[in-house]
Every structure is written in C-alpha cells, then in structure tokens.
N, C-alpha and C. Protein backbone atom coordinates (compact mmCIF):
# COMPACT_ATOMS: atom_id res chain seq x y z
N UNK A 1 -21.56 -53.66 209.01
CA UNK A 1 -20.23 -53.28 208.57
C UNK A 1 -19.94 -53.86 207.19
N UNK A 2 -19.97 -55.00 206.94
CA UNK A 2 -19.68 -55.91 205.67
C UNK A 2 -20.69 -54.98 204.38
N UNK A 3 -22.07 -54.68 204.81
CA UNK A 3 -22.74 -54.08 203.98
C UNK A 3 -22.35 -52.67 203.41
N UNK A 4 -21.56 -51.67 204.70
CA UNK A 4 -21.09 -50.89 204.47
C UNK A 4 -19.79 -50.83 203.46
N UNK A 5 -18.85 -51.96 203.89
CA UNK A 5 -17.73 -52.10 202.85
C UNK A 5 -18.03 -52.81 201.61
N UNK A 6 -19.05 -53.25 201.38
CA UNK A 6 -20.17 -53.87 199.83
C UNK A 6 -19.72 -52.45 198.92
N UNK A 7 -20.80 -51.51 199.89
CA UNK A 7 -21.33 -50.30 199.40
C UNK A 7 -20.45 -49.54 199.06
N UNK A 8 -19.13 -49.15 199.91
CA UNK A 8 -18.02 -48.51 199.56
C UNK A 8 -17.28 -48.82 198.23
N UNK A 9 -17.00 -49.95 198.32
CA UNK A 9 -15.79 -50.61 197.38
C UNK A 9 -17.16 -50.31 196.25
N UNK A 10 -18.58 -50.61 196.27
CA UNK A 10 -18.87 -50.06 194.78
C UNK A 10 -18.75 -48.52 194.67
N UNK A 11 -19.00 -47.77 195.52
CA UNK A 11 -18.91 -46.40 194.95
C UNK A 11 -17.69 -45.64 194.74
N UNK A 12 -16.37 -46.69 194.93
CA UNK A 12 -15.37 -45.57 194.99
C UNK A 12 -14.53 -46.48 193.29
N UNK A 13 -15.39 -47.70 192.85
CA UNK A 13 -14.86 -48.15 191.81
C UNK A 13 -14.81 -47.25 190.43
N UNK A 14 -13.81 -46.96 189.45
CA UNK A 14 -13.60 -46.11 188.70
C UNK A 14 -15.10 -46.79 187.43
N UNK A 15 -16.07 -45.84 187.07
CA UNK A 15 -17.13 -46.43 185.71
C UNK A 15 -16.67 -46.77 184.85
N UNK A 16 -16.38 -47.88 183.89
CA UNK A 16 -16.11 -48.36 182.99
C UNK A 16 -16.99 -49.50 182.01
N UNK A 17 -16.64 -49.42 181.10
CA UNK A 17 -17.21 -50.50 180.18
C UNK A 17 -15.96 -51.54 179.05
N UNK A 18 -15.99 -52.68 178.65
CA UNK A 18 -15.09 -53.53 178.11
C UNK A 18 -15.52 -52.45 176.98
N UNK A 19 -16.15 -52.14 176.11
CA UNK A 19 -16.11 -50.96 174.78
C UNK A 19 -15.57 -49.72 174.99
N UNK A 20 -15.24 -49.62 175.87
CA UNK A 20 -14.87 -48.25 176.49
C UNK A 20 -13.82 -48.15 176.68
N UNK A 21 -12.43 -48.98 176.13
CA UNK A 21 -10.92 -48.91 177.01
C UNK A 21 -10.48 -47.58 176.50
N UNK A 22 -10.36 -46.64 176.01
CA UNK A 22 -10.05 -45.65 175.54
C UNK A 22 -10.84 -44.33 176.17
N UNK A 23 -11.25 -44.63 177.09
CA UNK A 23 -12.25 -43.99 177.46
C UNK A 23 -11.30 -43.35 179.12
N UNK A 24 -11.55 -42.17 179.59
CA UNK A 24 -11.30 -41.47 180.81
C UNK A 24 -12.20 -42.52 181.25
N UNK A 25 -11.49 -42.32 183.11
CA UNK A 25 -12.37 -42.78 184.14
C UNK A 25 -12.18 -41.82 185.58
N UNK A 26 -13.00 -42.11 186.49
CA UNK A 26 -13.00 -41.43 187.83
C UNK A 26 -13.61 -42.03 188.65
N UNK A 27 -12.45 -41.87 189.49
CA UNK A 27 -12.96 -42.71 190.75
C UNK A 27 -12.90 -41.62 192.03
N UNK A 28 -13.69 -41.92 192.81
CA UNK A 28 -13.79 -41.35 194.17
C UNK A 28 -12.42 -41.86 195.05
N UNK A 29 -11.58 -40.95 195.97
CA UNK A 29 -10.67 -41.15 196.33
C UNK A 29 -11.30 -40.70 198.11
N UNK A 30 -11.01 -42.23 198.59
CA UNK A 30 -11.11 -41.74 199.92
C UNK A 30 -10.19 -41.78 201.06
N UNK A 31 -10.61 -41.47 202.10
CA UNK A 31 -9.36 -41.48 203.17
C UNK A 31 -9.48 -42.87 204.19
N UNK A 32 -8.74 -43.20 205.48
CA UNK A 32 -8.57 -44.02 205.96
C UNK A 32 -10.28 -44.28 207.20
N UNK A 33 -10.64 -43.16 207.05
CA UNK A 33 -12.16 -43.24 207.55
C UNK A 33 -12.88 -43.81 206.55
N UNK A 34 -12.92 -43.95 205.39
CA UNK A 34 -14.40 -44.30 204.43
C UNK A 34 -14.62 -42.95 203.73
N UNK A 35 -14.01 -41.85 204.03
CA UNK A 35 -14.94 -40.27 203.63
C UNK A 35 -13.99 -40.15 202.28
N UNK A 36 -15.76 -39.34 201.21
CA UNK A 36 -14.48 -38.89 200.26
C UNK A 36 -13.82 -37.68 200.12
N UNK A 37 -12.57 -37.83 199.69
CA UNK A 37 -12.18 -36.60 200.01
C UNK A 37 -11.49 -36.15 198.56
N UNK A 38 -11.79 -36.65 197.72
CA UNK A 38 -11.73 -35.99 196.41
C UNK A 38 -12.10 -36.78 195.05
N UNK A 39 -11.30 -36.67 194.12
CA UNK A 39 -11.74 -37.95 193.00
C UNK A 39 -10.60 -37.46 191.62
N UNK A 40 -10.08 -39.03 191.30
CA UNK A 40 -8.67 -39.31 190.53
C UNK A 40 -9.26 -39.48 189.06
N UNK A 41 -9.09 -39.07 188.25
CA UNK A 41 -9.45 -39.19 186.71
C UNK A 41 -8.01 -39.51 185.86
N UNK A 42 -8.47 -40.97 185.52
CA UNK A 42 -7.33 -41.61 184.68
C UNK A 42 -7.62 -41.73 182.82
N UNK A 43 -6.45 -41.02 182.30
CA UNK A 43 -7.47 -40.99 181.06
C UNK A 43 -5.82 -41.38 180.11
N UNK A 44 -6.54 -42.36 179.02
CA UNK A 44 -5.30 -42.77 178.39
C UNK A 44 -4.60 -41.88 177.57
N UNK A 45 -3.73 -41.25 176.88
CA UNK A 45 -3.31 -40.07 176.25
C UNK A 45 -1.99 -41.27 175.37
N UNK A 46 -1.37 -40.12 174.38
CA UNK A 46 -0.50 -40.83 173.61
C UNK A 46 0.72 -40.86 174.59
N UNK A 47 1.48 -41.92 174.54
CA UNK A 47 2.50 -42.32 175.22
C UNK A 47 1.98 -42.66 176.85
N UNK A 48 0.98 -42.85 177.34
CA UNK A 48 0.73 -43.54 178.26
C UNK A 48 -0.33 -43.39 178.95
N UNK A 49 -0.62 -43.35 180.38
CA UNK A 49 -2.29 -42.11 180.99
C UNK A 49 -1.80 -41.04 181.64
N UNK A 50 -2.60 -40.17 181.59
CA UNK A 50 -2.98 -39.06 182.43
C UNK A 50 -3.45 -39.02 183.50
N UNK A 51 -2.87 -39.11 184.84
CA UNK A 51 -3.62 -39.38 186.00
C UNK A 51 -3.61 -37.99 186.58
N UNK A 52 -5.27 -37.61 187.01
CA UNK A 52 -5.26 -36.54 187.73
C UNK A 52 -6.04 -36.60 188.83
N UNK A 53 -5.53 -35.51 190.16
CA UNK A 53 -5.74 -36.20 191.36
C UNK A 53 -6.29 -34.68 191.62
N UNK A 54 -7.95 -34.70 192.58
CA UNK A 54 -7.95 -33.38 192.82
C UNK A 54 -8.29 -33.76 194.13
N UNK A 55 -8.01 -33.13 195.46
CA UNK A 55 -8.70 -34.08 196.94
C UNK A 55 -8.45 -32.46 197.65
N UNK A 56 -9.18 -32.72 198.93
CA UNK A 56 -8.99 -31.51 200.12
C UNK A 56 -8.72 -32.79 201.05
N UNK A 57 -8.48 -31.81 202.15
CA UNK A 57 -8.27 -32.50 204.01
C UNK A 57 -7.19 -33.65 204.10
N UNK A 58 -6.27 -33.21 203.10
CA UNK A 58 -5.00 -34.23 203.27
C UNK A 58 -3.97 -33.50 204.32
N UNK A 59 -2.73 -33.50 204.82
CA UNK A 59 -2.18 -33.59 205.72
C UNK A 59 -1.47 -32.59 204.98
N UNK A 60 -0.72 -31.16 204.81
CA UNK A 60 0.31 -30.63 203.94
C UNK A 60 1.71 -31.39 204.34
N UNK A 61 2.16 -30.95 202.62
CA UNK A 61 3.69 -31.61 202.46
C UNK A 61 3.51 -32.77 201.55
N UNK A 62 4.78 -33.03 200.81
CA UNK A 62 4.93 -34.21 200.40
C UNK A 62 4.69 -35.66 200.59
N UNK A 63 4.00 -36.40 199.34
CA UNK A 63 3.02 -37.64 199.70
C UNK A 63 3.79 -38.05 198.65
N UNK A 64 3.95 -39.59 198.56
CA UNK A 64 3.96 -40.53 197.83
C UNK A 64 2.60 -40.52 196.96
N UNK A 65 3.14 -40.81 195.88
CA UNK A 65 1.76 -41.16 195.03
C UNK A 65 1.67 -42.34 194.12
N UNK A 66 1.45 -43.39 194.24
CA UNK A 66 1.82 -44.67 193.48
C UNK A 66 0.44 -45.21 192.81
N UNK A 67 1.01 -46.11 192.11
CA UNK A 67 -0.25 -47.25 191.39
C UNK A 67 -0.05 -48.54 192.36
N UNK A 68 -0.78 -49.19 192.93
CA UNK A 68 -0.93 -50.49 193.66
C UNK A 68 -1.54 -51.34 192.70
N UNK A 69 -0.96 -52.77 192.98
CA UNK A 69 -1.34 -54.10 192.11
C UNK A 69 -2.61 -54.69 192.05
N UNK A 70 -3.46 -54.35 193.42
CA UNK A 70 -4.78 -54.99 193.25
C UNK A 70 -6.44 -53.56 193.42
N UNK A 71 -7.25 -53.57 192.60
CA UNK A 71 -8.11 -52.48 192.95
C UNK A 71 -8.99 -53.01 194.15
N UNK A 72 -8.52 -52.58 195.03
CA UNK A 72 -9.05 -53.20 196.28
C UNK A 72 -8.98 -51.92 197.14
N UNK A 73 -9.70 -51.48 197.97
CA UNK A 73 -9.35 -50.12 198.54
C UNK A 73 -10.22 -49.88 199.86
N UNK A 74 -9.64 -51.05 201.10
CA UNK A 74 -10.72 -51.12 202.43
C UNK A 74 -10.05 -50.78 203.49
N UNK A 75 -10.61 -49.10 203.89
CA UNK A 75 -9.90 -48.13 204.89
C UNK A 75 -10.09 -49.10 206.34
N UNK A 76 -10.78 -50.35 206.23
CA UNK A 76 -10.51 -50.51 207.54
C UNK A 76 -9.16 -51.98 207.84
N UNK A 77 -8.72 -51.68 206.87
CA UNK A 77 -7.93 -52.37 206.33
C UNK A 77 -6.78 -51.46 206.04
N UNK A 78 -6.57 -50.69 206.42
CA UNK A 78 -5.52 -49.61 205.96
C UNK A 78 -4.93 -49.58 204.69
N UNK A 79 -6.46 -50.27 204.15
CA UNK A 79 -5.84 -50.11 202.43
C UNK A 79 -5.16 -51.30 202.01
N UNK A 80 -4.00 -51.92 202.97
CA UNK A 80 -3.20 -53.11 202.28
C UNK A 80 -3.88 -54.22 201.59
N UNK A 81 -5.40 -54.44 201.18
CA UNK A 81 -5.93 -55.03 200.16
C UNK A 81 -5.73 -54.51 198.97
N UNK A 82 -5.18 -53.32 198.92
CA UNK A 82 -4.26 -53.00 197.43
C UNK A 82 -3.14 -53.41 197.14
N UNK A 83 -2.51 -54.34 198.07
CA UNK A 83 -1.37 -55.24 197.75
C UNK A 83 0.06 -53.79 197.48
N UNK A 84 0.73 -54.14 197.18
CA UNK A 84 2.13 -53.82 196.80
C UNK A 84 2.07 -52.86 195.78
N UNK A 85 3.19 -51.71 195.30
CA UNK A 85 3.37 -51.41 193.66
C UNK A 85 3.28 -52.29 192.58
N UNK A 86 2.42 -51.61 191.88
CA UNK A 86 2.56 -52.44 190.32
C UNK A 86 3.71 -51.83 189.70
N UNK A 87 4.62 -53.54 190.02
CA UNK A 87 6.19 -53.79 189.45
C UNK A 87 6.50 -53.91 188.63
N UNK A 88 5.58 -54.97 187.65
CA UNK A 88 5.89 -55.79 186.75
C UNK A 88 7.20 -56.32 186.95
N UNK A 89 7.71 -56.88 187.58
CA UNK A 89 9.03 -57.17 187.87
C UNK A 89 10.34 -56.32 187.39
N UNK A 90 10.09 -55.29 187.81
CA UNK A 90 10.96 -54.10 187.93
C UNK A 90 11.35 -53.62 189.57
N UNK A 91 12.62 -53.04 190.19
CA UNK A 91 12.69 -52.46 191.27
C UNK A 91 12.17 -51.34 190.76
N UNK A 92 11.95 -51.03 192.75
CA UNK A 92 11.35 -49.38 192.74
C UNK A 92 11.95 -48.39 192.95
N UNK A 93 11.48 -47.04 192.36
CA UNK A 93 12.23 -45.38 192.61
C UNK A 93 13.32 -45.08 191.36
N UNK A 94 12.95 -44.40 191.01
CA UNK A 94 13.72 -43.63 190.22
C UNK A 94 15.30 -43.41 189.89
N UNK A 95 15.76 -43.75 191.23
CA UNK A 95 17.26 -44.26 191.32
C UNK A 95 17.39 -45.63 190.90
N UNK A 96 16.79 -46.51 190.90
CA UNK A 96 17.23 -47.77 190.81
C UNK A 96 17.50 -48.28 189.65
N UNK A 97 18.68 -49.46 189.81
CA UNK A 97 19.28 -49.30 188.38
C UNK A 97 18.24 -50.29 187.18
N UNK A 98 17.14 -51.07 188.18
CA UNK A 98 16.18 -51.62 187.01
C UNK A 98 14.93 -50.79 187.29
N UNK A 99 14.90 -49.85 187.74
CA UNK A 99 13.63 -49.20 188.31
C UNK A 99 13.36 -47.62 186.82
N UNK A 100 12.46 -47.02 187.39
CA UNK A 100 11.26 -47.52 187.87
C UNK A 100 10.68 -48.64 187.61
N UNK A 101 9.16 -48.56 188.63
CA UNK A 101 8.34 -50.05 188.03
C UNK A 101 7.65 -49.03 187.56
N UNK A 102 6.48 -49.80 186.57
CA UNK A 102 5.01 -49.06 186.06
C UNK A 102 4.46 -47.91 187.47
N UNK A 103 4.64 -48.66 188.54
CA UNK A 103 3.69 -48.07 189.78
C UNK A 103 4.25 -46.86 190.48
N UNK A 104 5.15 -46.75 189.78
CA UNK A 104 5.89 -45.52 190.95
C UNK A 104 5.84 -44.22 190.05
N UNK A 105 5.87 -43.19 191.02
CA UNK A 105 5.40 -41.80 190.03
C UNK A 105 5.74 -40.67 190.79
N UNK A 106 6.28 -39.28 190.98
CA UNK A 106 6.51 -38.41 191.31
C UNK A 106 5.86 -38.18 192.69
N UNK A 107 6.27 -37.77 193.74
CA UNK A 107 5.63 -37.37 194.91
C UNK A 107 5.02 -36.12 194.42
N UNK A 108 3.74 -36.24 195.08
CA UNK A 108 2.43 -35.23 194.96
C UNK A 108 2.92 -34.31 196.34
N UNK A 109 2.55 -33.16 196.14
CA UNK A 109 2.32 -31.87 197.38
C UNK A 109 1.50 -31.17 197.77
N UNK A 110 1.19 -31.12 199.01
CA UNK A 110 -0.08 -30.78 199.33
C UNK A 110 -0.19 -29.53 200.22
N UNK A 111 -0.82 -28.54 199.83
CA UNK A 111 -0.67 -26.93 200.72
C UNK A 111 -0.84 -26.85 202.30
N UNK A 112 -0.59 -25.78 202.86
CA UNK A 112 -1.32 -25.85 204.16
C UNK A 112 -2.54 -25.84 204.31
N UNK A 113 -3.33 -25.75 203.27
CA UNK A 113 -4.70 -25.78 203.19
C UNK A 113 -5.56 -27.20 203.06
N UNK A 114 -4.69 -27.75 202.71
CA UNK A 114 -5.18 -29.70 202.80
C UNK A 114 -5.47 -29.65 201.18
N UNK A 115 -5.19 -28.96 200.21
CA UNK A 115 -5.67 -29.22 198.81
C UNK A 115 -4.51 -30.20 198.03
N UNK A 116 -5.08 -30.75 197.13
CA UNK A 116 -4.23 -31.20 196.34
C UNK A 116 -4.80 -31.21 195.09
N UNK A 117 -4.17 -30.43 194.13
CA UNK A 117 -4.41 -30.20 192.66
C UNK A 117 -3.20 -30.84 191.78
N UNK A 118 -3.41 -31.95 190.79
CA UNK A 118 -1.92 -32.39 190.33
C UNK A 118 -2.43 -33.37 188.92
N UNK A 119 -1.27 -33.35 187.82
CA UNK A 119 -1.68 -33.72 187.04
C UNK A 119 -0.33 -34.64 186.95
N UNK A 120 -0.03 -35.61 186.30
CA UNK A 120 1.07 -36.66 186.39
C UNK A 120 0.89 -37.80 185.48
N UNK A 121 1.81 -37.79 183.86
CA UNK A 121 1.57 -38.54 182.82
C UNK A 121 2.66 -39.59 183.54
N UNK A 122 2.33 -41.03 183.40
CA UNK A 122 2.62 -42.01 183.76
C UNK A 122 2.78 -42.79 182.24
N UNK A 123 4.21 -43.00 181.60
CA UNK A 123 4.41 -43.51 180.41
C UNK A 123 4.46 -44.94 180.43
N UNK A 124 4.21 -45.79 182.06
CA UNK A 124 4.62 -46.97 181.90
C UNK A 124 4.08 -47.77 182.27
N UNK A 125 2.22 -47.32 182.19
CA UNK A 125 1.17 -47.89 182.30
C UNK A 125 0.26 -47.38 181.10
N UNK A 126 -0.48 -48.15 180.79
CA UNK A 126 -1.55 -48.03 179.83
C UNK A 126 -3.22 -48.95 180.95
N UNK A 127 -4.60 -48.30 180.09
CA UNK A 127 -5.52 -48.30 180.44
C UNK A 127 -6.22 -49.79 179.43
N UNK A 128 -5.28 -50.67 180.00
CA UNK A 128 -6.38 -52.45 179.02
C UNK A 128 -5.89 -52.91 180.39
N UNK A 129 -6.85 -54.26 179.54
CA UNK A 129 -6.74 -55.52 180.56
C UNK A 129 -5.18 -56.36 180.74
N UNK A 130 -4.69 -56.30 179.50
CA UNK A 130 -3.61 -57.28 179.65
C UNK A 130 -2.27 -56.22 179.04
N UNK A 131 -1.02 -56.79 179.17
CA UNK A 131 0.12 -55.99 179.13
C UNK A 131 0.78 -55.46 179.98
N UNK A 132 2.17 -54.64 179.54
CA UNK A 132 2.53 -54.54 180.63
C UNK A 132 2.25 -53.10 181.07
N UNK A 133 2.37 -53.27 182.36
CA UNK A 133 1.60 -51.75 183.17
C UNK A 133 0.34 -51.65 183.18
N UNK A 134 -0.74 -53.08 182.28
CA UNK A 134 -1.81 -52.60 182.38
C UNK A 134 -2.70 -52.41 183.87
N UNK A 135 -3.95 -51.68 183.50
CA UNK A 135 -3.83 -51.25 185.16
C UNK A 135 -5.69 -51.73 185.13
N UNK A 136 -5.94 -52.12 183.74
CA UNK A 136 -7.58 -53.14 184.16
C UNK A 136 -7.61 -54.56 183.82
N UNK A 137 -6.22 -55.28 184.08
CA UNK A 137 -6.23 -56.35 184.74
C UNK A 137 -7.52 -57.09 185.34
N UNK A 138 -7.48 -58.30 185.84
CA UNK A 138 -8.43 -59.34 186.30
C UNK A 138 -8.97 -58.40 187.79
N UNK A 139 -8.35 -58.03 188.86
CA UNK A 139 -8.32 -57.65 189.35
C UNK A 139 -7.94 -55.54 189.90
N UNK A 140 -7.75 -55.32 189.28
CA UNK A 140 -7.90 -53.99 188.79
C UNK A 140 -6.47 -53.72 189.54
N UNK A 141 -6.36 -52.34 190.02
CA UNK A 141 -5.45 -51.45 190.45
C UNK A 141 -5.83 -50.33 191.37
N UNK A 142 -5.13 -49.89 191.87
CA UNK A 142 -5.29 -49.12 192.51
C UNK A 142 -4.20 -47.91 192.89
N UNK A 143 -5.03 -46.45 193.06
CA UNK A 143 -3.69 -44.78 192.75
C UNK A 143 -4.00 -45.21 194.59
N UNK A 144 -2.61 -44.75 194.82
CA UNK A 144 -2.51 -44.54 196.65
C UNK A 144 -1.94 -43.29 196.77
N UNK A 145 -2.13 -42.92 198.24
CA UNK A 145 -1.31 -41.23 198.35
C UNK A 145 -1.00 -42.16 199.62
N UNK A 146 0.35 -42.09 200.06
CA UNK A 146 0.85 -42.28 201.21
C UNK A 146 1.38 -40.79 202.00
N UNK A 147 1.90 -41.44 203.77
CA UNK A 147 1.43 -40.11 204.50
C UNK A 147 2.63 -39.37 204.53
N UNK A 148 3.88 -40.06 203.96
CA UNK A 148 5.17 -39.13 203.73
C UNK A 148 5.37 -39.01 202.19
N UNK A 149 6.86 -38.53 201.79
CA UNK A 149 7.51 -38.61 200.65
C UNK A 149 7.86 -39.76 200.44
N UNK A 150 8.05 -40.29 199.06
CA UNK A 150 8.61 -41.38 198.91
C UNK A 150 10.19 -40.93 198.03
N UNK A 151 11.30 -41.68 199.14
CA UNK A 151 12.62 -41.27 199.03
C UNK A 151 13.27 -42.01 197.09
N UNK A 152 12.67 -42.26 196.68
CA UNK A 152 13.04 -42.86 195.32
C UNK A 152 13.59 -43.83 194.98
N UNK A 153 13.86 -44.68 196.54
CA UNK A 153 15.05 -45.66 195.89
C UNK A 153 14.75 -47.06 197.35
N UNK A 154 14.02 -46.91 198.71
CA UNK A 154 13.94 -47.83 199.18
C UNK A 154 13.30 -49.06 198.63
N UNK A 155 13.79 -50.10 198.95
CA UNK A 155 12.30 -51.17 198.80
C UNK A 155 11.96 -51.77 199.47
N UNK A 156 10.71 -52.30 199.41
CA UNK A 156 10.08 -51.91 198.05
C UNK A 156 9.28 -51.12 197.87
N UNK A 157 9.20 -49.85 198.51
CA UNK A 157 7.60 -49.13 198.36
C UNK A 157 8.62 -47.24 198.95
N UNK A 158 9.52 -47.31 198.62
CA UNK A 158 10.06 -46.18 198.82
C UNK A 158 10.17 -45.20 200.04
N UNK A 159 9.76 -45.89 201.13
CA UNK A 159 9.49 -45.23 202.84
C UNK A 159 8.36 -44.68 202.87
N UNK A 160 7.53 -44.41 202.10
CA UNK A 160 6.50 -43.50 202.10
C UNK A 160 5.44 -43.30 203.26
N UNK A 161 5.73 -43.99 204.03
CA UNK A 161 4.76 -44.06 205.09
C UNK A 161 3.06 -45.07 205.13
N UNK A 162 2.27 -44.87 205.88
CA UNK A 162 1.17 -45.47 205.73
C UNK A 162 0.47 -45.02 204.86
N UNK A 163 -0.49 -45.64 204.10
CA UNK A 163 -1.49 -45.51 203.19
C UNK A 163 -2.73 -44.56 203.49
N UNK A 164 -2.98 -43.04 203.21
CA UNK A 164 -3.71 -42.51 203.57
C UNK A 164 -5.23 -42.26 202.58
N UNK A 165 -5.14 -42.08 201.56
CA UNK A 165 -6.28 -42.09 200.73
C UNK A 165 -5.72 -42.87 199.56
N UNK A 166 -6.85 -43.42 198.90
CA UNK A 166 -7.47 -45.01 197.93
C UNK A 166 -7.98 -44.53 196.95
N UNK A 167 -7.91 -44.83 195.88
CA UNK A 167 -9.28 -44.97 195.15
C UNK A 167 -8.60 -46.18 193.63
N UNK A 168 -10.01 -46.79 193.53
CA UNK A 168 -9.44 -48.29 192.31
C UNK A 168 -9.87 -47.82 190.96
N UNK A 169 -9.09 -48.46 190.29
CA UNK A 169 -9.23 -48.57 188.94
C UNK A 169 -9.67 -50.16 188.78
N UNK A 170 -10.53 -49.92 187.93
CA UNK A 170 -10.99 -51.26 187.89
C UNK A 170 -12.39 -51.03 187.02
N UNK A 171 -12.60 -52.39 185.42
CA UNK A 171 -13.97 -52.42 185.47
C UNK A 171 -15.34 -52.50 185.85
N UNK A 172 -16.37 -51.60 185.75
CA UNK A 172 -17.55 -51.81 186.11
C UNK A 172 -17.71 -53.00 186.53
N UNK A 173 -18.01 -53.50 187.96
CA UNK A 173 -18.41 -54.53 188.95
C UNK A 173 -17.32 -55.53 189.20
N UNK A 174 -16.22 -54.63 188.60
CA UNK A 174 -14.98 -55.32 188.86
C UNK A 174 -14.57 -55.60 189.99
C-alpha cells in the first residue's frame, strides 16, 4: 500500500523545473479510488493563471472547484492531506466582505455524461514559490473538485461537500 501511495503522489505531481516558472504545467487529476480521471493544466497568463480542468466519470451538476494549501493528494485519505483553501489570510466566497481568498474560484459543472470541460482565470494566484497566492510554495498546492456546489459565503470551505477528485501543483519531486 505505502508503495502504491509513493507511486501515486509521484505520478499525479504537476512536471516542473525551478527554470521553468513561466512555464504551463499538468497534472493528472484523480478520484477518491486512486483512478485517473482526467488532467488540470495550470499555465501562468497576464494578470494571473489559467487553470484548465478536463476529467470524465464525475457525478453531474455543480462542484466546487478550489485551490488547497498543501500539494498533497491521498484518496485514501479523502484527500484532507491537502489541508484547507489557500487563504492567505483572507475569508472565503465571493460574498464575503474580506473574501475572496486566492483559493476560491467559480463552481465547475458537470453534464449528465460525467464530462467536465472548463477553463477558469484565477487573478489571485500566480505560478512562483513565494508571494502571495503563490501556489509552488515549499510544499506545493493543490486544484480540488468537491461533491456539491460551493454556496459562496460559508466557512471556511463554502459547504461544498467531500473532496472528490485531486490533483497537486507542486515542483518536480516536490
């Protein structure tokens, strides 16, 4: 088992290099089994990144879609080794009167067909190590899809339900 979650957490880590911060990345996005079920490409653009999410065999309807604080992403763990939204000490949802944080971002929708196709500029994260919103930190980050909507304004994580598919941002052997 331990060898298996070795093996996972490296293949679902986004490729990167310290020469490379300007650089797109992709990571494998999986579900609460280990399986992948699609793959997130984060790419820095002017005024912030570009996160794009393409996956099948998700649940239809509205999902939460957030950035989490640590790139940690162990389905047998229901994921909560991705720790919390990346806050930066901001409240969460869109209503809130110090909110958003960096981590919170539009609920994603998903067909009756289990697809999810979605593109979502995030102005309040950037792709370095240090700063604010950065998301390749010491410990990396991590995109979550949770299994409801997220209502815009609970805290701290907006009701969204349990954590259904993962995938980290984070440097090579990060």
């Amino acid at each position: 088992m331990k060898g298996t979650l070795i093996g996972l957490s490296a293949g679902i880590l986004l490729a990167a290099s310290p020469a490379a911060a300007n650089e797109a990345r992709t990571a494998d996005l999986v579900n609460g089994d280990g399986q992948r079920i699609g793959q997130i490409t984060v790419k820095p653009v002017s005024g912030g990144v570009l996160l794009t999410a393409k996956a099948q065999r998700l649940p239809a309807g509205a999902h939460g879609f957030h950035i989490h604080e640590t790139g940690k992403c162990e389905p047998a763990a229901g994921f909560k080794t991705a720790g919390g939204h990346l806050a930066d000490g901001a409240s969460h949802g869109f209503h809130a009167d110090d909110g958003p944080h960096p981590g919170d971002m539009p609920n994603v929708h998903v067909g009756s067909d289990g697809v999810l196709n979605v593109e979502v500029l995030n102005s309040r994260v950037q792709l370095t190590e240090s700063g604010d919103g950065a998301l390749l930190d010491r410990d990396g980050s991590a995109l979550m899809i949770h299994s409801g909507p997220d209502d815009y304004e609970s805290q701290p994580s907006g009701a969204a339900g349990a954590r259904i598919a993962c995938a980290v941002i984070a440097e090579s052997g990060g």
